[in-house]
C-alpha atoms as a PDB file:
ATOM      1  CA  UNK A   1     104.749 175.958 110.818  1.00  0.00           C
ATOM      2  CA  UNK A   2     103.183 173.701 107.933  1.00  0.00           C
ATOM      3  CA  UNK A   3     103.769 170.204 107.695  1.00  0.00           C
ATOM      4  CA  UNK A   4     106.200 169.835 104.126  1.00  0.00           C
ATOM      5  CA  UNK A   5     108.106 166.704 103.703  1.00  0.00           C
ATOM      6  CA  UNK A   6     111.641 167.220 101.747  1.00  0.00           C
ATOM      7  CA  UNK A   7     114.390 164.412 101.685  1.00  0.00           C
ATOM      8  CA  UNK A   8     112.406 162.380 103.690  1.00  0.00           C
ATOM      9  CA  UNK A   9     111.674 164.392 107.014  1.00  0.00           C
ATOM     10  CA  UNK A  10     108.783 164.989 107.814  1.00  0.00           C
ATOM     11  CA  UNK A  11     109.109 169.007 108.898  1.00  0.00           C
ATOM     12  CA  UNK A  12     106.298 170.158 111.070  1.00  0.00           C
ATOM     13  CA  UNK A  13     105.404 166.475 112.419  1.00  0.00           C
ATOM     14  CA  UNK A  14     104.983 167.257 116.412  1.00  0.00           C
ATOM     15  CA  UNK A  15     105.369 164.000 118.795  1.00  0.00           C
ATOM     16  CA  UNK A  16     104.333 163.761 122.598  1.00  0.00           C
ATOM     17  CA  UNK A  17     106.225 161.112 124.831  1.00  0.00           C
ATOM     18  CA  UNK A  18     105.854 159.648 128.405  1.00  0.00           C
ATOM     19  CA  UNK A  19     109.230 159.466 129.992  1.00  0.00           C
ATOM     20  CA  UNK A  20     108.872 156.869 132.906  1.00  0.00           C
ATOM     21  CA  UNK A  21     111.105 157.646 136.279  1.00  0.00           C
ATOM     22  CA  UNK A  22     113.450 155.286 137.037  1.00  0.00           C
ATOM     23  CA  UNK A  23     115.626 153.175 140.025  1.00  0.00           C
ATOM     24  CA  UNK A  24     118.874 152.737 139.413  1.00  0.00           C
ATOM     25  CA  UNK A  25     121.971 150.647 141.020  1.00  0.00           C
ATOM     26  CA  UNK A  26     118.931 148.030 142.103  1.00  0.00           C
ATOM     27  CA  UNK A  27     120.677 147.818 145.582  1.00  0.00           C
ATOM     28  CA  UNK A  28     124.043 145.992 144.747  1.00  0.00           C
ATOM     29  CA  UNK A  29     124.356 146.854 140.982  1.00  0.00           C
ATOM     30  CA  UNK A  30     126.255 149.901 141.527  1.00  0.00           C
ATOM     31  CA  UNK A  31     126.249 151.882 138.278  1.00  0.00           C
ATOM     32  CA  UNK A  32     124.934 148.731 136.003  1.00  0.00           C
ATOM     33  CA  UNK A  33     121.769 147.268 136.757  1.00  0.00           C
ATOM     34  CA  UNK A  34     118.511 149.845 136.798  1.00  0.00           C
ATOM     35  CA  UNK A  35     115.066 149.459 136.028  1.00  0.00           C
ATOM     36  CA  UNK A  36     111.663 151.356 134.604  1.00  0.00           C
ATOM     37  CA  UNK A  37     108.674 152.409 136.710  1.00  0.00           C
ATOM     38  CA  UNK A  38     104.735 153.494 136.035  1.00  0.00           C
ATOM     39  CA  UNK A  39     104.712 156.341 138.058  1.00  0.00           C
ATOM     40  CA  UNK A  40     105.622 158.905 138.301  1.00  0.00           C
ATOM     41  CA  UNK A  41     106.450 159.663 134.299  1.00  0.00           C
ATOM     42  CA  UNK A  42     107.823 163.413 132.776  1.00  0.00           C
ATOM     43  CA  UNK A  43     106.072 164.514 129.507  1.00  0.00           C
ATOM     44  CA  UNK A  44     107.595 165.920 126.427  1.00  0.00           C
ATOM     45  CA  UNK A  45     106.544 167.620 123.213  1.00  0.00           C
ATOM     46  CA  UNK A  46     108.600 168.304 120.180  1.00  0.00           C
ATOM     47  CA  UNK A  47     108.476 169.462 116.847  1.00  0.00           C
ATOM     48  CA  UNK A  48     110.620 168.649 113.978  1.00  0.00           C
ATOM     49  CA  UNK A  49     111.292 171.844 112.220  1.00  0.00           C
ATOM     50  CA  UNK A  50     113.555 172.807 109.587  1.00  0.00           C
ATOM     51  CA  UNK A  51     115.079 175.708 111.414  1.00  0.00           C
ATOM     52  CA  UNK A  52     118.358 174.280 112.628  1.00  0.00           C
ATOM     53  CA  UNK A  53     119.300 174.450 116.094  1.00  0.00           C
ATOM     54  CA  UNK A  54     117.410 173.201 119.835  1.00  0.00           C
ATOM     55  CA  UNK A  55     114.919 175.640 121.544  1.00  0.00           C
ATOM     56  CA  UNK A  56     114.158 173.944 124.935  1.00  0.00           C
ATOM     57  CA  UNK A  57     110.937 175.475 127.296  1.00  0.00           C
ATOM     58  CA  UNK A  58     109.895 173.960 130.180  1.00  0.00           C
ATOM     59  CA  UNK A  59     106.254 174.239 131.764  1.00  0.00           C
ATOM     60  CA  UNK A  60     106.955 172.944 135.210  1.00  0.00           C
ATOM     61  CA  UNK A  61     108.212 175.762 137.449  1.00  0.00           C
ATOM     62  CA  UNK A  62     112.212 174.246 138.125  1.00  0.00           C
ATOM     63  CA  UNK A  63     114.114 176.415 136.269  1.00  0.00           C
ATOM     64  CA  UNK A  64     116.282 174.370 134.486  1.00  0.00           C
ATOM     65  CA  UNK A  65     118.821 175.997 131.583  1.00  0.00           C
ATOM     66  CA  UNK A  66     117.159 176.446 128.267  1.00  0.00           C
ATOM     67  CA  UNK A  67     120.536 176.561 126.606  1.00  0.00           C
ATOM     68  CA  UNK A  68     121.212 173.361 124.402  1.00  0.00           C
ATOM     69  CA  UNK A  69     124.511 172.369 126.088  1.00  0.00           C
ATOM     70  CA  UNK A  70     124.014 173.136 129.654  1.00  0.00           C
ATOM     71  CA  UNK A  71     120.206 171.318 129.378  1.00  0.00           C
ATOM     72  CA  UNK A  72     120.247 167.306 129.665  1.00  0.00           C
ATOM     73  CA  UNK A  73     117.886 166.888 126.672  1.00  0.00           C
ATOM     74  CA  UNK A  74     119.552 169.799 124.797  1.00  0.00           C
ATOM     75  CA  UNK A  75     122.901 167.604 125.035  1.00  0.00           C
ATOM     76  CA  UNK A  76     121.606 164.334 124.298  1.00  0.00           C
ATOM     77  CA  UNK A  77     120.105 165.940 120.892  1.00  0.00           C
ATOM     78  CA  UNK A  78     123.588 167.546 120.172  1.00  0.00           C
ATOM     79  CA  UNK A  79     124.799 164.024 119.909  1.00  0.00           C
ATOM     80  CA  UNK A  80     121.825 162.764 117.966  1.00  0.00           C
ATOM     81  CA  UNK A  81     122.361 165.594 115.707  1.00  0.00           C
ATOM     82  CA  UNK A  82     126.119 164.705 114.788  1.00  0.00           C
ATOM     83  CA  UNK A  83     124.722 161.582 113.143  1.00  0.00           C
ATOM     84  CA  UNK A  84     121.872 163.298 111.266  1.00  0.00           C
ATOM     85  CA  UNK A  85     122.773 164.285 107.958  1.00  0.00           C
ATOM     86  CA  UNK A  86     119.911 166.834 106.912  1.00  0.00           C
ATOM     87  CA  UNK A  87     119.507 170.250 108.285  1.00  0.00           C
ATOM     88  CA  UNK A  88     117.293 169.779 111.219  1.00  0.00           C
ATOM     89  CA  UNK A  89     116.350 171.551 114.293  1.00  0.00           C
ATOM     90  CA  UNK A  90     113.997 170.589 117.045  1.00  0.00           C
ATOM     91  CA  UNK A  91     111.457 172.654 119.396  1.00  0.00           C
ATOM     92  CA  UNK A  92     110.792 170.804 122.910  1.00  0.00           C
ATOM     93  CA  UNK A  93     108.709 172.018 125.709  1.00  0.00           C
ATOM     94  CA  UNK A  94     109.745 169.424 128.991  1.00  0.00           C
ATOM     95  CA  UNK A  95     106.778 168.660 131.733  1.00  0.00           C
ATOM     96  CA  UNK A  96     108.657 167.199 134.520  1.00  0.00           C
ATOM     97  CA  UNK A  97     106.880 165.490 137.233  1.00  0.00           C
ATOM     98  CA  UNK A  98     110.337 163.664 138.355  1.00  0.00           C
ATOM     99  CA  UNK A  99     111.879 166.055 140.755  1.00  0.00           C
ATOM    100  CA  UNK A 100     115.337 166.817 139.905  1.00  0.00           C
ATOM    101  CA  UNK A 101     117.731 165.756 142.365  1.00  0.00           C
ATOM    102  CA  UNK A 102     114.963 162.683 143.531  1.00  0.00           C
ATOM    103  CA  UNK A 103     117.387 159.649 142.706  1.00  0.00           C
ATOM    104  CA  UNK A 104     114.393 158.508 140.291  1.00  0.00           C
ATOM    105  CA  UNK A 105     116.135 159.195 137.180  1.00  0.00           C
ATOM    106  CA  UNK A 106     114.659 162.838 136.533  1.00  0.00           C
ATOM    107  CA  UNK A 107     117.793 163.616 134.113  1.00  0.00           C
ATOM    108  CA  UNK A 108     117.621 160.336 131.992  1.00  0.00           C
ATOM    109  CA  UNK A 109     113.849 160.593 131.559  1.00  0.00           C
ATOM    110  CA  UNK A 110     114.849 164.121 129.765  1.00  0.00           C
ATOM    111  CA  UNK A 111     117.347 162.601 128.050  1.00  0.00           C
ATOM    112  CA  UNK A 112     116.092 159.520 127.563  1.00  0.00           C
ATOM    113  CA  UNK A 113     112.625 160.763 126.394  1.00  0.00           C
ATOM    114  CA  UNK A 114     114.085 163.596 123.739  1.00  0.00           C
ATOM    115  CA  UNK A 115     115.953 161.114 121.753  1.00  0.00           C
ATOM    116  CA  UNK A 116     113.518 158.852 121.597  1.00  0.00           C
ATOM    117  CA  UNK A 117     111.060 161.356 120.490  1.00  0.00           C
ATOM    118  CA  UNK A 118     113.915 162.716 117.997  1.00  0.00           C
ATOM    119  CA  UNK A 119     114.322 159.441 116.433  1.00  0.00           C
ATOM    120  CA  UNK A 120     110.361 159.208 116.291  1.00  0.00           C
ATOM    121  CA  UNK A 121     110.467 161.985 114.311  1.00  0.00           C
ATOM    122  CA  UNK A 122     113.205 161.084 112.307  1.00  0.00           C
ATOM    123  CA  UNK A 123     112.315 157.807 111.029  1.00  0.00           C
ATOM    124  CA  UNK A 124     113.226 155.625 113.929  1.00  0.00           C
ATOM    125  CA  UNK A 125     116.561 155.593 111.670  1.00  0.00           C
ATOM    126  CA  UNK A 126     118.704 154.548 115.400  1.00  0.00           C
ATOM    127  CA  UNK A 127     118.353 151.452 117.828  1.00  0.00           C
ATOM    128  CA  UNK A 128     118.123 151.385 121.128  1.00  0.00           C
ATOM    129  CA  UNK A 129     121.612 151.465 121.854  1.00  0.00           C
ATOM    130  CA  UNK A 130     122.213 154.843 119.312  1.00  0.00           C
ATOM    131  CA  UNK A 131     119.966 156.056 121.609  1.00  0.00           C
ATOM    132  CA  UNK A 132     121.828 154.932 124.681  1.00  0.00           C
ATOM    133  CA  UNK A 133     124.267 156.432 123.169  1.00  0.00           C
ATOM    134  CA  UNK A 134     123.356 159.675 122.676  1.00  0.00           C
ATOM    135  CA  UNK A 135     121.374 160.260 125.988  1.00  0.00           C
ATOM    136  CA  UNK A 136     124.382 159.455 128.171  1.00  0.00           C
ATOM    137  CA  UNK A 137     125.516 162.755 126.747  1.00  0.00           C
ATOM    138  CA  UNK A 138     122.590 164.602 128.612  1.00  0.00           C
ATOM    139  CA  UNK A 139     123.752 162.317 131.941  1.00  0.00           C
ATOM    140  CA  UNK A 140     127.093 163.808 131.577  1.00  0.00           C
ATOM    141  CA  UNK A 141     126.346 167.130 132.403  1.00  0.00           C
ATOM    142  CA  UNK A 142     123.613 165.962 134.619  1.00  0.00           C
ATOM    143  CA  UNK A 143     126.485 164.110 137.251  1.00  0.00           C
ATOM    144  CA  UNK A 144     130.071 164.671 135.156  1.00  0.00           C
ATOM    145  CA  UNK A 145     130.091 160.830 134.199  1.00  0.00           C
ATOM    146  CA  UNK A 146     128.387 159.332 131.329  1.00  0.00           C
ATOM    147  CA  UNK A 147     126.055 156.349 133.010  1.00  0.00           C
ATOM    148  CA  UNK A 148     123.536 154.446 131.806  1.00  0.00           C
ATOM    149  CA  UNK A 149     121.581 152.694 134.544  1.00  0.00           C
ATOM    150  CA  UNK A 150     119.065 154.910 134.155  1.00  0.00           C
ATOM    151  CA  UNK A 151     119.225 155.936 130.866  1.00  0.00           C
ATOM    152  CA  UNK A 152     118.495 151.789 129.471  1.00  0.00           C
ATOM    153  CA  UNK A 153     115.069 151.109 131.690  1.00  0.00           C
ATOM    154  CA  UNK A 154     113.763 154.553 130.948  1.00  0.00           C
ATOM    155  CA  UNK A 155     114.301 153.610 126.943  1.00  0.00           C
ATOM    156  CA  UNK A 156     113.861 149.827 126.977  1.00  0.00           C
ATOM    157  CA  UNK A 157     111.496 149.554 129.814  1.00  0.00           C
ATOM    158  CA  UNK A 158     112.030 146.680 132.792  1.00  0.00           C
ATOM    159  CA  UNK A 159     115.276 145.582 133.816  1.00  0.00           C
ATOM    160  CA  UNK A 160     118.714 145.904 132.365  1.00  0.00           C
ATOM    161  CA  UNK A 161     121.776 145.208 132.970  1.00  0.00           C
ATOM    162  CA  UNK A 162     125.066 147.383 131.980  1.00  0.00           C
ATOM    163  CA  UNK A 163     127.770 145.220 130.893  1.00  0.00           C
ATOM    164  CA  UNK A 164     129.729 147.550 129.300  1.00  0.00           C
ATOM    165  CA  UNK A 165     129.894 151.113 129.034  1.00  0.00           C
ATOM    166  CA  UNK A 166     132.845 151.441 126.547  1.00  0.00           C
ATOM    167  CA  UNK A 167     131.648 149.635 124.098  1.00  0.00           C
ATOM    168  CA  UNK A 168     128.206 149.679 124.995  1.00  0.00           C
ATOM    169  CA  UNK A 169     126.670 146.040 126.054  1.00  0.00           C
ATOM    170  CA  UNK A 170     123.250 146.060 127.288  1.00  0.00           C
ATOM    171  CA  UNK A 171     121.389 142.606 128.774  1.00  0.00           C
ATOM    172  CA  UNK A 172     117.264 143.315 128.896  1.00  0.00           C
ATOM    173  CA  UNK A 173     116.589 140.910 131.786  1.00  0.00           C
ATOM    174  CA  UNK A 174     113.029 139.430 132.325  1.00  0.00           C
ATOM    175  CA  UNK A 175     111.563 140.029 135.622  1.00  0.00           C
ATOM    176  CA  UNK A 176     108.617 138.751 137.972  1.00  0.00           C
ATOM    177  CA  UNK A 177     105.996 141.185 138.730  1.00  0.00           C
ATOM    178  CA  UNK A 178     106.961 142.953 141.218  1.00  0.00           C
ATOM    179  CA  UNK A 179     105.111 146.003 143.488  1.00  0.00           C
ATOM    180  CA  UNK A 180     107.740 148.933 144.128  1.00  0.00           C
ATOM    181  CA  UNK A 181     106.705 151.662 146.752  1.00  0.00           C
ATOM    182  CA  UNK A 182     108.780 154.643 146.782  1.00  0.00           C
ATOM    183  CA  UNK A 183     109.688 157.310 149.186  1.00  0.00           C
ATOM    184  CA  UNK A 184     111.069 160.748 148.244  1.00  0.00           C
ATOM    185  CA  UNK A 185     112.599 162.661 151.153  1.00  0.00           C
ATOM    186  CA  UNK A 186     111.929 166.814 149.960  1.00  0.00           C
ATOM    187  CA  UNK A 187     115.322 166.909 150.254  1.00  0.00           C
ATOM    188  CA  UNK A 188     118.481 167.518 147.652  1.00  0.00           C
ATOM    189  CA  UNK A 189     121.394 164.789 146.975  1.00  0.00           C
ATOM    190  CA  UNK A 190     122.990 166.221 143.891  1.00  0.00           C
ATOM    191  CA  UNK A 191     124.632 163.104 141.549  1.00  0.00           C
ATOM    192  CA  UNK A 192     127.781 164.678 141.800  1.00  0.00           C
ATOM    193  CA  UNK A 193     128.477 165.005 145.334  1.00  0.00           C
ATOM    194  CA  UNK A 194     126.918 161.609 145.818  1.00  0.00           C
ATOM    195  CA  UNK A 195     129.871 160.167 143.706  1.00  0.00           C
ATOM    196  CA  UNK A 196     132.194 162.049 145.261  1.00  0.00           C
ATOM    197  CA  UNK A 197     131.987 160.661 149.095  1.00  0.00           C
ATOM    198  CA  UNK A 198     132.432 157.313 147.744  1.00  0.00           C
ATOM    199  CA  UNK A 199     135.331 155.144 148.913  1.00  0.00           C
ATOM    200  CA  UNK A 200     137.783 154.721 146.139  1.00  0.00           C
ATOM    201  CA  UNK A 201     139.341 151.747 147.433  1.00  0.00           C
ATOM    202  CA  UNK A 202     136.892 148.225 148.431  1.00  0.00           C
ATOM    203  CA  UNK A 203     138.558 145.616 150.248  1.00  0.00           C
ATOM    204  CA  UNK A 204     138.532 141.960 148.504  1.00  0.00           C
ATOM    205  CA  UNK A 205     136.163 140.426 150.872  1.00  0.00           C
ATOM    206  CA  UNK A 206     133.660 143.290 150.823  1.00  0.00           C
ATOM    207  CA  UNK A 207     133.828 142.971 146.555  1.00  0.00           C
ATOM    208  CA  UNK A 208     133.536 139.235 146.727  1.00  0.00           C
ATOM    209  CA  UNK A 209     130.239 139.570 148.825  1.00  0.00           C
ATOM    210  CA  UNK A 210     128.925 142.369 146.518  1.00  0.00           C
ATOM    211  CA  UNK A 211     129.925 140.120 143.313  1.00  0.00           C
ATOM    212  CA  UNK A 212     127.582 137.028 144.628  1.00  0.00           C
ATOM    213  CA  UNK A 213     124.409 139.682 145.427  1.00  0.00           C
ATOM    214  CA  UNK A 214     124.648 140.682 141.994  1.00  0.00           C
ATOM    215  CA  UNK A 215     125.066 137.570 140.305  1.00  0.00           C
ATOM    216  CA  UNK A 216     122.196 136.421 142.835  1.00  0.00           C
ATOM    217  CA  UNK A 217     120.207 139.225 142.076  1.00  0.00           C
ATOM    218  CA  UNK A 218     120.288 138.745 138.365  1.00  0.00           C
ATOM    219  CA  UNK A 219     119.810 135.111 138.617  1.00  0.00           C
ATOM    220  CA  UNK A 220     116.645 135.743 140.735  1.00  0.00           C
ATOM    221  CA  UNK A 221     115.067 138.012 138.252  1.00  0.00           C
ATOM    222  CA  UNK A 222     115.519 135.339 135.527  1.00  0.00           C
ATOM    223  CA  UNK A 223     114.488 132.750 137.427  1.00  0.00           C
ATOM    224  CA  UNK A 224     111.697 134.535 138.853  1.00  0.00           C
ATOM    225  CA  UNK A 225     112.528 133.267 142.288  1.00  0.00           C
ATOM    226  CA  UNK A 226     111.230 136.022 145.117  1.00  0.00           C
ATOM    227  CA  UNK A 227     113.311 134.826 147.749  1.00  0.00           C
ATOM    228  CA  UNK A 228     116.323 134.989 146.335  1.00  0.00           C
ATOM    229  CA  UNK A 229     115.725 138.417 144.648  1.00  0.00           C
ATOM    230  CA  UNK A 230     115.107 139.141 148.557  1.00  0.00           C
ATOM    231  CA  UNK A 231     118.427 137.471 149.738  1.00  0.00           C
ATOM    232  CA  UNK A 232     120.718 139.335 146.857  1.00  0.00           C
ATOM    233  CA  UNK A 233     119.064 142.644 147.621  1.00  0.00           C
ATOM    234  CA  UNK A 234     122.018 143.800 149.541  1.00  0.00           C
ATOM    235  CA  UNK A 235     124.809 146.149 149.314  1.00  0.00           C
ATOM    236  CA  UNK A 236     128.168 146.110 151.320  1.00  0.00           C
ATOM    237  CA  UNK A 237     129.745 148.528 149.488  1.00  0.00           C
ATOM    238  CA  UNK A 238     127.822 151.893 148.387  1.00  0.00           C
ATOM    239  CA  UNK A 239     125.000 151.693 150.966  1.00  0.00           C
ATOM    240  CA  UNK A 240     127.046 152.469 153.818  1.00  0.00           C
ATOM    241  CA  UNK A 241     128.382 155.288 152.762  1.00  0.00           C
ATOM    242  CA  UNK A 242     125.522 157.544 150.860  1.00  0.00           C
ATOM    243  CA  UNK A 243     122.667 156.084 153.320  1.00  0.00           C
ATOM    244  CA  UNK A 244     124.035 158.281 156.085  1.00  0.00           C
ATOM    245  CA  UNK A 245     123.258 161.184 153.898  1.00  0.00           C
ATOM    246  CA  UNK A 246     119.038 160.170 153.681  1.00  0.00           C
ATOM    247  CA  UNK A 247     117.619 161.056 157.408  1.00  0.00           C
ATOM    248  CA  UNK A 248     115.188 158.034 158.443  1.00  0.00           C
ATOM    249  CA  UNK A 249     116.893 155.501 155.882  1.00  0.00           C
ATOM    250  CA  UNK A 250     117.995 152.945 157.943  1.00  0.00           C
ATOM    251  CA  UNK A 251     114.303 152.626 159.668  1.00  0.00           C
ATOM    252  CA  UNK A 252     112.300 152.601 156.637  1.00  0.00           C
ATOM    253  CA  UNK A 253     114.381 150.045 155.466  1.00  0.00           C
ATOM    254  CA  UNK A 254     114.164 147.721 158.539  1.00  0.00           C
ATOM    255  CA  UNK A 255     110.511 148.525 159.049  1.00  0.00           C
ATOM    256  CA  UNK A 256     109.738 147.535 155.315  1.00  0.00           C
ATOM    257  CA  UNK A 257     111.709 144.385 155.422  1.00  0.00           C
ATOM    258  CA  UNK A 258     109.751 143.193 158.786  1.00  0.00           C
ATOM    259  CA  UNK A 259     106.134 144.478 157.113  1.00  0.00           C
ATOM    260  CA  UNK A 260     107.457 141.602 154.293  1.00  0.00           C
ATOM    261  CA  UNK A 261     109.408 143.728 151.686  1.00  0.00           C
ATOM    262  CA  UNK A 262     111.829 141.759 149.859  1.00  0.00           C
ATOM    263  CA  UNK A 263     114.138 144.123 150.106  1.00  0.00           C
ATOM    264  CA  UNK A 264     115.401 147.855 148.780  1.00  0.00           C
ATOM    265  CA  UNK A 265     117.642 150.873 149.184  1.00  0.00           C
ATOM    266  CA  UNK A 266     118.652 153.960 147.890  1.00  0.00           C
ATOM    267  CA  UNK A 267     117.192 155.004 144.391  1.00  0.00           C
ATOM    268  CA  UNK A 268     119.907 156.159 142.137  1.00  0.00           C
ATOM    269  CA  UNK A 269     122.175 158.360 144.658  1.00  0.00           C
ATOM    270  CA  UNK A 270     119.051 159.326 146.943  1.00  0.00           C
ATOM    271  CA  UNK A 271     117.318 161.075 148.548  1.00  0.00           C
ATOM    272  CA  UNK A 272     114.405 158.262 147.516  1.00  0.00           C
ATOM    273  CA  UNK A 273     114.270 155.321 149.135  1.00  0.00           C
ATOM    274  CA  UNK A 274     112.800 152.088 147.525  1.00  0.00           C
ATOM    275  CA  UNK A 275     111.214 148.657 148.268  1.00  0.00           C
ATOM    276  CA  UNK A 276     110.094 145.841 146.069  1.00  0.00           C
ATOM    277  CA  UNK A 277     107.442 143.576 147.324  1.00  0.00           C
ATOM    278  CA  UNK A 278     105.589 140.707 145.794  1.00  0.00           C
ATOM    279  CA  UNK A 279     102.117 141.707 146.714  1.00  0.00           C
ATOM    280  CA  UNK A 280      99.981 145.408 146.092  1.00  0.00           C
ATOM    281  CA  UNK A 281      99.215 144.735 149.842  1.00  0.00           C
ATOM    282  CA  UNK A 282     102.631 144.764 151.174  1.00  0.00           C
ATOM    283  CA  UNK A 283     103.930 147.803 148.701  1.00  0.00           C
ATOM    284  CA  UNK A 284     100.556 149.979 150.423  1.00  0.00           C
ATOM    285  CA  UNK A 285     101.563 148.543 154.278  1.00  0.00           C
ATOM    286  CA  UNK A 286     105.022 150.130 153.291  1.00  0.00           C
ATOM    287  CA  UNK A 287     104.197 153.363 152.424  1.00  0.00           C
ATOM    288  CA  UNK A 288     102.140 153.883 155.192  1.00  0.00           C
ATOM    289  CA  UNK A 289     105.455 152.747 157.269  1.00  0.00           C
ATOM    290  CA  UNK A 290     107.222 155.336 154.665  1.00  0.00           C
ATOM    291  CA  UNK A 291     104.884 157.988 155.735  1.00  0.00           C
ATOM    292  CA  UNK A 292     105.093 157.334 159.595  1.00  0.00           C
ATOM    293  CA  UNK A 293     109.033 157.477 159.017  1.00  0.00           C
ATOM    294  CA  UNK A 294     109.159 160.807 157.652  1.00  0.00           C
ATOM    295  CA  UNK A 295     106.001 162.757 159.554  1.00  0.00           C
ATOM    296  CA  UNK A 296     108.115 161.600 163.020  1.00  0.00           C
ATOM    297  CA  UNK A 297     111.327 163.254 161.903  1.00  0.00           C
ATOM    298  CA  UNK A 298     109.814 166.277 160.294  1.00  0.00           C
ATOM    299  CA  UNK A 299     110.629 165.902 156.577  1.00  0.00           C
ATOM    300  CA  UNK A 300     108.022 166.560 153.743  1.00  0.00           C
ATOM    301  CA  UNK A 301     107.987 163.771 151.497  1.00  0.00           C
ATOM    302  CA  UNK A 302     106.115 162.142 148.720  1.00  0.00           C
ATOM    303  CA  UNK A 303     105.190 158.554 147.931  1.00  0.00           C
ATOM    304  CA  UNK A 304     104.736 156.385 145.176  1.00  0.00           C
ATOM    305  CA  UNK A 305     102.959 152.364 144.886  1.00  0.00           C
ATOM    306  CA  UNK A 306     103.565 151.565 141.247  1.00  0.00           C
ATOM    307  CA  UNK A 307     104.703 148.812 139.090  1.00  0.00           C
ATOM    308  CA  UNK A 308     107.608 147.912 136.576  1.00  0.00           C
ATOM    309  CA  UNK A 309     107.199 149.564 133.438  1.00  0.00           C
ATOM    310  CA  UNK A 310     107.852 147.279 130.725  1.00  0.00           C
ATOM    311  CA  UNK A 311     107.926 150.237 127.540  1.00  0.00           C
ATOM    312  CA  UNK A 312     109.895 152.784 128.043  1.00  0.00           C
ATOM    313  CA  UNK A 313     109.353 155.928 126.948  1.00  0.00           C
ATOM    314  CA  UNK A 314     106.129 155.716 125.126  1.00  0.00           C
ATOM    315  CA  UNK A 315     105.973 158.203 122.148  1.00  0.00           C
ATOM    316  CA  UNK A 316     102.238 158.891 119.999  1.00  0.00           C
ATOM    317  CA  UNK A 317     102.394 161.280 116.938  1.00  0.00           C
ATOM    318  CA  UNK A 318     100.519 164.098 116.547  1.00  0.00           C
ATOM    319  CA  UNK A 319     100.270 167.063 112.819  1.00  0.00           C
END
């Protein structure tokens, strides 16, 4: 196809983006607080063309649908689309190097990254909360519920905070710098069936305690006070439940914590388990505890030290 510009697009422009993985829930923040991290990141590449319609590949062996609707990119660009009023049509090929099913976000860095690159393409016409928006379309298929923990970091980059869904209110929250070591169990936990062991009734006391963790939390990411990040980094409510679904959970987590983590949990809905620490030292004495964890029980695994990303998905143009 030949580059040719009419009404303003830019047909035949090809972008390629980084789409960073992502932690969600941040212990306590069930469903509302998530944030961005270096590695690992998913790659896309699109192409504006003027051929209407989506034509997804992918080049990374996990057989995910290539129809539009049934594809977590492919639906996040149907929304997109509804609010684009030339006749345009996008070809993406999807490099994933966030596992599906990890708990680090692999659906929202799809969804995430496409509309980002989309909008790239188009202009940058929509903010960052159009494309909130429109990727919690591709997290609806993903899990059945459109979320946006994920989806925020992964566009944004750092920390947010969800304070609204319906309408949409998002708080970017400054952060320390912080070391994050990850653990991912080779093991499933679908989204869905995470969701669906959940308790549907919390007693007052047990909502009162998670209410002060998150307010605590928040505070200590503001403030940029370790300690009480490290204090607030606890959940009474969700924890219990899905942990007992991640084999070795409850002694990485203790291990970490005495090795002088300030805390973690489960990434997303699992299987990956995370830490924050304040030091690269303590993040590498971690995963070696991470390691020790999961070679004693048996499980093949794979760990991550990185860093908050502070970007989001990170687009560069190409012709």
């Amino acid at each position: 196809m030949t580059t040719e510009i009419k009404q303003g697009i830019d047909y035949g422009k090809k972008v390629t983006a980084s789409c960073p993985a992502t932690v969600a829930n941040l212990v306590c923040g069930f469903d509302i607080l998530g944030m961005a991290l270096n590695d690992p990141q998913d790659e896309i590449e699109m192409t504006l063309s003027d051929v209407p319609g989506i034509r997804i590949s992918h080049t990374d062996g996990y057989a995910l649908p290539s129809d539009p609707a049934q594809n977590v990119a492919g639906a996040a660009l149907l929304d997109l689309m509804k609010e684009v009023q030339e006749p345009v049509g996008f070809d993406i090929s999807i490099t994933k190097h966030i596992k599906p099913g990890s708990g680090l976000g692999s659906s929202a860095a799809s969804s995430a990254g496409a509309v980002v690159a989309a909008n790239h393409l188009l202009g940058n016409r929509f903010s960052s909360k159009d494309l909130v928006r429109f990727a919690m379309a591709g997290e609806k298929v993903a899990s059945g519920v459109k979320h946006a923990d994920n989806i925020t970091p992964c566009i944004m980059g750092g920390v947010t905070l969800i304070r609204s869904i319906f309408p949409l209110d998002i708080v970017q929250l400054s952060a320390p710098p912080l070391f994050v070591t990850v653990v991912h169990p080779q093991i499933e936990v679908r989204t869905s069936d995470a969701r669906q062991i959940l308790r549907k009734e919390v007693l007052l006391k047990d909502a009162i305690r998670q209410w002060g963790n998150i307010a605590g939390l928040v505070s200590g990411f503001l403030q940029k006070d370790y300690d009480l990040i490290g204090r607030s980094l606890e959940d009474v409510i969700i924890e219990p439940v899905r942990s007992m679904l991640i084999p070795g959970f409850d002694e990485v987590k203790s291990r970490s914590k005495e090795a002088g983590a300030l805390g973690g949990g489960i990434s997303g809905s699992g299987p990956s388990i995370f830490m924050l620490s304040r030091e690269s030292e303590t993040a590498i004495a971690i995963e070696v505890i991470m390691k020790e964890v999961f070679q004693s029980i048996g499980i093949d695994y794979k760990t991550y030290v990185t860093t908050l990303n502070t970007t989001g998905v990170k687009v560069k143009s190409e012709y």
